[in-house]
Protein backbone atom coordinates (compact mmCIF):
# COMPACT_ATOMS: atom_id res chain seq x y z
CA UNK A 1 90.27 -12.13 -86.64
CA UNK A 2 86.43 -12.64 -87.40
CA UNK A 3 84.94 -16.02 -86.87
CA UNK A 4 82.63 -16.77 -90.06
CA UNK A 5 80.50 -19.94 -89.06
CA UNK A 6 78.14 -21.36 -91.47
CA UNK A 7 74.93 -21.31 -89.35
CA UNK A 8 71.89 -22.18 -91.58
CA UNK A 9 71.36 -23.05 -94.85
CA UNK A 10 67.52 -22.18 -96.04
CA UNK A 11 65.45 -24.35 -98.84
CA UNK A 12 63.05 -23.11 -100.42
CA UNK A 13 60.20 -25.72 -100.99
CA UNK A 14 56.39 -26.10 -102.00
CA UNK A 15 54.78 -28.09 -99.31
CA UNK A 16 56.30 -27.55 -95.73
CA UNK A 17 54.62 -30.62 -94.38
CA UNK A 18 55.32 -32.84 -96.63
CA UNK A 19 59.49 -31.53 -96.16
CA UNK A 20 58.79 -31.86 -92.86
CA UNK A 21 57.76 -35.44 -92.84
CA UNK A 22 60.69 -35.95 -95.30
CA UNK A 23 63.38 -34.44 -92.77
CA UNK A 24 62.45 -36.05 -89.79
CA UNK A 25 62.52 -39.09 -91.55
CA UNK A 26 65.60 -38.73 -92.50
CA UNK A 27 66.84 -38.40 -88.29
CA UNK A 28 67.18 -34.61 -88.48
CA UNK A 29 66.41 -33.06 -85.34
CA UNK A 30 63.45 -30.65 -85.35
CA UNK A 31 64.21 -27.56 -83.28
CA UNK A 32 61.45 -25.31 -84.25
CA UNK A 33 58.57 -24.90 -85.82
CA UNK A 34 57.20 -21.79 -86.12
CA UNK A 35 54.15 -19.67 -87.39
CA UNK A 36 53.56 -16.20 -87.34
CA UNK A 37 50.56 -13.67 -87.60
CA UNK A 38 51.39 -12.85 -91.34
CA UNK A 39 51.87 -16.40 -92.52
CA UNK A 40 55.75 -16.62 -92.15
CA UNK A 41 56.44 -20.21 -90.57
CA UNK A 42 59.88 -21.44 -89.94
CA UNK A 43 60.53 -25.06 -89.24
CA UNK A 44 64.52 -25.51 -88.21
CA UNK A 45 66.15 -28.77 -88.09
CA UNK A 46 69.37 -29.58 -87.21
CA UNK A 47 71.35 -33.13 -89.09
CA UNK A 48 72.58 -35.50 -86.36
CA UNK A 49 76.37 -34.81 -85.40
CA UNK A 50 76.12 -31.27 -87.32
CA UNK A 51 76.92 -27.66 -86.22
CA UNK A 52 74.98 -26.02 -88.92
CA UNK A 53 71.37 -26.47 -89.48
CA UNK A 54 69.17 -26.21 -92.24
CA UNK A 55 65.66 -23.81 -92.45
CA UNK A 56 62.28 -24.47 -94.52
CA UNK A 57 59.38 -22.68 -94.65
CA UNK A 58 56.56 -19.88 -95.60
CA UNK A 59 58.09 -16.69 -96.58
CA UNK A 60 61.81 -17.32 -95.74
CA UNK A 61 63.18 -17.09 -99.10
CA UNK A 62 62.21 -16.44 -102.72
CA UNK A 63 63.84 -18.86 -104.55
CA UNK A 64 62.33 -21.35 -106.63
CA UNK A 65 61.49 -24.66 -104.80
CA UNK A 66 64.30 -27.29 -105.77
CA UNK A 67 66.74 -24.53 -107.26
CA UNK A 68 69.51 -24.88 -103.86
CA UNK A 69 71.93 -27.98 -105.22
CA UNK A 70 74.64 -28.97 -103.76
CA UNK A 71 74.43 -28.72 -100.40
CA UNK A 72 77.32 -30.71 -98.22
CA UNK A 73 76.62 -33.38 -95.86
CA UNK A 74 79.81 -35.06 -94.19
CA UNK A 75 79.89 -38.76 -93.35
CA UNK A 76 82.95 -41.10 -92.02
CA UNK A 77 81.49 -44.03 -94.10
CA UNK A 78 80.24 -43.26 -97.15
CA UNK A 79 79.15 -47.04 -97.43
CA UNK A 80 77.02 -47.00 -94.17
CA UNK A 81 75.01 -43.84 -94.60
CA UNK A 82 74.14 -45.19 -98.35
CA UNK A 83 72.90 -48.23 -96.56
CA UNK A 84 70.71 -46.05 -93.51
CA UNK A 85 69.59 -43.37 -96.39
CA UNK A 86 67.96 -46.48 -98.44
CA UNK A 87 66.67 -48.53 -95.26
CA UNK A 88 64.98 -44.99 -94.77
CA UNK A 89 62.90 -45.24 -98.10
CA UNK A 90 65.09 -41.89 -99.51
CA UNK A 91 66.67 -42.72 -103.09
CA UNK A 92 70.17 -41.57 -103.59
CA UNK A 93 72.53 -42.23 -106.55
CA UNK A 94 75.27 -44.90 -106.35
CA UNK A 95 78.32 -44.51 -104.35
CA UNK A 96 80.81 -42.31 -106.82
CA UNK A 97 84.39 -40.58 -106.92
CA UNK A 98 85.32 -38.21 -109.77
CA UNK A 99 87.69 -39.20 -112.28
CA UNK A 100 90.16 -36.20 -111.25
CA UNK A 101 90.15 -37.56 -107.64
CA UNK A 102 89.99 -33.91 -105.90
CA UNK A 103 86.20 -32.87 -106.08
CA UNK A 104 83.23 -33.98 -108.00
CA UNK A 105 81.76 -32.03 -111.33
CA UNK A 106 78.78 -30.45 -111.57
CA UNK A 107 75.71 -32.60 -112.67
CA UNK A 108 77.27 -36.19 -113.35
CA UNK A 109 80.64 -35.39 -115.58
CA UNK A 110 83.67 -37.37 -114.80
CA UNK A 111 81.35 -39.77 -112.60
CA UNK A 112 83.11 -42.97 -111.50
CA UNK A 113 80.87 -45.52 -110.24
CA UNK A 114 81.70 -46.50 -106.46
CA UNK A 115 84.15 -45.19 -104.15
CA UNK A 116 87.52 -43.76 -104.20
CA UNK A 117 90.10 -46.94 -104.84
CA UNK A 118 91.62 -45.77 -101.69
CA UNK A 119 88.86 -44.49 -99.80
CA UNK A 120 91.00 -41.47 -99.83
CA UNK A 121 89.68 -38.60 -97.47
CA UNK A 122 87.10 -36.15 -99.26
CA UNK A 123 86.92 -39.08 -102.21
CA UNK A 124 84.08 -40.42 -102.31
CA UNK A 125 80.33 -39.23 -102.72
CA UNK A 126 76.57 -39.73 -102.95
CA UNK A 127 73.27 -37.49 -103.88
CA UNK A 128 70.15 -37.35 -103.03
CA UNK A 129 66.96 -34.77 -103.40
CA UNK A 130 64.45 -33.71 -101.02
CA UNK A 131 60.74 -33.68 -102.36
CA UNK A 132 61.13 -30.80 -103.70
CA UNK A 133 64.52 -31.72 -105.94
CA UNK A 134 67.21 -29.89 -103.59
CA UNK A 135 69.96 -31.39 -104.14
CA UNK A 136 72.42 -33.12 -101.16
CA UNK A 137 75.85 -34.81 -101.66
CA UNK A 138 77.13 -36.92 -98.98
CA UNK A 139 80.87 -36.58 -98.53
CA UNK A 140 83.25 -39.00 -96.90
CA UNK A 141 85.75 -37.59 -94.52
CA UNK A 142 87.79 -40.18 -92.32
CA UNK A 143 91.07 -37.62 -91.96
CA UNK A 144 90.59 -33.61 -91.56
CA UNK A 145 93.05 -31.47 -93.69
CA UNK A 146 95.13 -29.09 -91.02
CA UNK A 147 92.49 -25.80 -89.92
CA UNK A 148 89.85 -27.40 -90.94
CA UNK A 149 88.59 -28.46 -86.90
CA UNK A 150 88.00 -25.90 -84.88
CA UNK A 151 86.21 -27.60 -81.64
CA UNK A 152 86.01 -31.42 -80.42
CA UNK A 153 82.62 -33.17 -81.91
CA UNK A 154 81.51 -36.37 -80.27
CA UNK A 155 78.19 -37.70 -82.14
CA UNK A 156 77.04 -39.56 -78.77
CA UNK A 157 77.62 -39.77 -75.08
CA UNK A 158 79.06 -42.95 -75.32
CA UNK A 159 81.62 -41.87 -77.59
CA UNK A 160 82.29 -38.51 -75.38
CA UNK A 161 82.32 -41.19 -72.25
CA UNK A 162 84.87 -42.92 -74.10
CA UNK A 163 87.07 -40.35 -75.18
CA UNK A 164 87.11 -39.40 -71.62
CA UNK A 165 87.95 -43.08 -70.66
CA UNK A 166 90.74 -43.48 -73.17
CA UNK A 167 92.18 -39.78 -72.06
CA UNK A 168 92.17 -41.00 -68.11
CA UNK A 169 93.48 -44.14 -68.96
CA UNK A 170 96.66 -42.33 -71.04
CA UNK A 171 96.76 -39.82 -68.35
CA UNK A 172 97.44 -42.20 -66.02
CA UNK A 173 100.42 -43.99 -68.07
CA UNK A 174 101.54 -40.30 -67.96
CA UNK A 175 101.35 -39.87 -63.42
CA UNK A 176 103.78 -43.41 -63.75
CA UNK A 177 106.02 -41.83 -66.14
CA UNK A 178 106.14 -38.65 -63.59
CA UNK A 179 106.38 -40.36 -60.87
CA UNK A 180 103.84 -38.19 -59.21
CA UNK A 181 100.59 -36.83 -59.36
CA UNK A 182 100.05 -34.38 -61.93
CA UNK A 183 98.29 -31.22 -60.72
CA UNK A 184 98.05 -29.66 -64.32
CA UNK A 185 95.45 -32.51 -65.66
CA UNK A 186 93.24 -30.30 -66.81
CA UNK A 187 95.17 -28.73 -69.24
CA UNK A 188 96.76 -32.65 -69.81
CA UNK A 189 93.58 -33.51 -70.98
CA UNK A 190 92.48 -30.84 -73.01
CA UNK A 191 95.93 -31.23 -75.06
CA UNK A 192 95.43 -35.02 -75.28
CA UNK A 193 91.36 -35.12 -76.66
CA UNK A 194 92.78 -32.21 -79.00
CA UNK A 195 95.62 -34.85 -80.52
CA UNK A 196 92.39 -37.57 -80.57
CA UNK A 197 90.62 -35.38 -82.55
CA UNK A 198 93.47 -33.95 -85.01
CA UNK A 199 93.40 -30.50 -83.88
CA UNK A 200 97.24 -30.82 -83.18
CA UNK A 201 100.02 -33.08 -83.59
């Protein structure tokens, strides 16, 4: 079995600067910025709480600037990130669901304004452009479908520090149930952040 992990997405743009102004803005960490001898430059940024990372530059691709659409961002409150996007000076569509309920047309068919009635899991979106018209779609996820988690993300220390405090605090409800000290903890804990984070039952 062959892990195939989404790494980097790369966007091709007119004005690096002015996409670099545009991401940082936006909270996305800048990991590197490079130029080289023959004009290539590669600026890297990573979105906060994100595994994959997103590439824009001179000579990295020769696509049109604009053309990439639909490119994925998750959120677990689709409401909140509208509100931080907009404090942030970007412009984004409304809120929206699609009228089948599963995943959202192309362009704006089947458009329902605001969220999914029941906030359902995957349900609801929003869009936004870059400078340069790529296209982004926010996507609210509160409950992973099974296989879709592969490693534990916390999006702070504080919430890693409190996963750990919630997990020693269960663990010891566990060492009164045994009666004893539990040697194994470790592997107690692994198994118990794992069922926090829905990577088992």
């Amino acid at each position: 079995m062959v892990d195939y992990k989404v790494e980097i997405v790369v966007l091709p743009v007119s004005d690096v600067d002015r996409s670099k102004e545009f991401y940082g803005r936006l909270g996305f960490r800048e990991d590197v910025d490079f130029t080289g001898a023959d004009g290539l430059r590669v600026v890297h940024f990573t979105p906060p709480g994100s595994s994959a990372s997103i590439i824009v530059g001179d000579g990295v691709t020769d696509a049109a600037p604009g053309s990439v659409r639909g490119v994925h961002l998750v959120v677990d409150d689709i409401v909140a990130a509208w509100a931080d996007l907009t404090a942030k000076g970007v412009k984004t569509s409304e809120i929206f669901h699609d009228a089948q309920g599963v995943f959202h047309h192309a362009g704006e068919v089947a458009r329902v304004d605001g969220p999914h009635p029941d906030r359902q899991s995957y349900g609801s979106f929003l869009s936004f452009e870059d400078p340069d018209g790529n296209e982004f779609v926010l996507q609210e996820v509160t409950e992973r479908r099974p296989g879709r988690i592969s490693h534990i993300v916390h999006g702070s220390v504080a919430e890693l520090e409190q996963a750990l405090r919630d997990a020693a605090a269960a663990h010891g409800e566990h060492e009164k149930a045994l009666g004893h000290e539990d040697v194994d903890w470790p592997a107690w804990y692994a198994a118990h952040m794992a069922r926090a984070a829905g990577l088992v039952d």
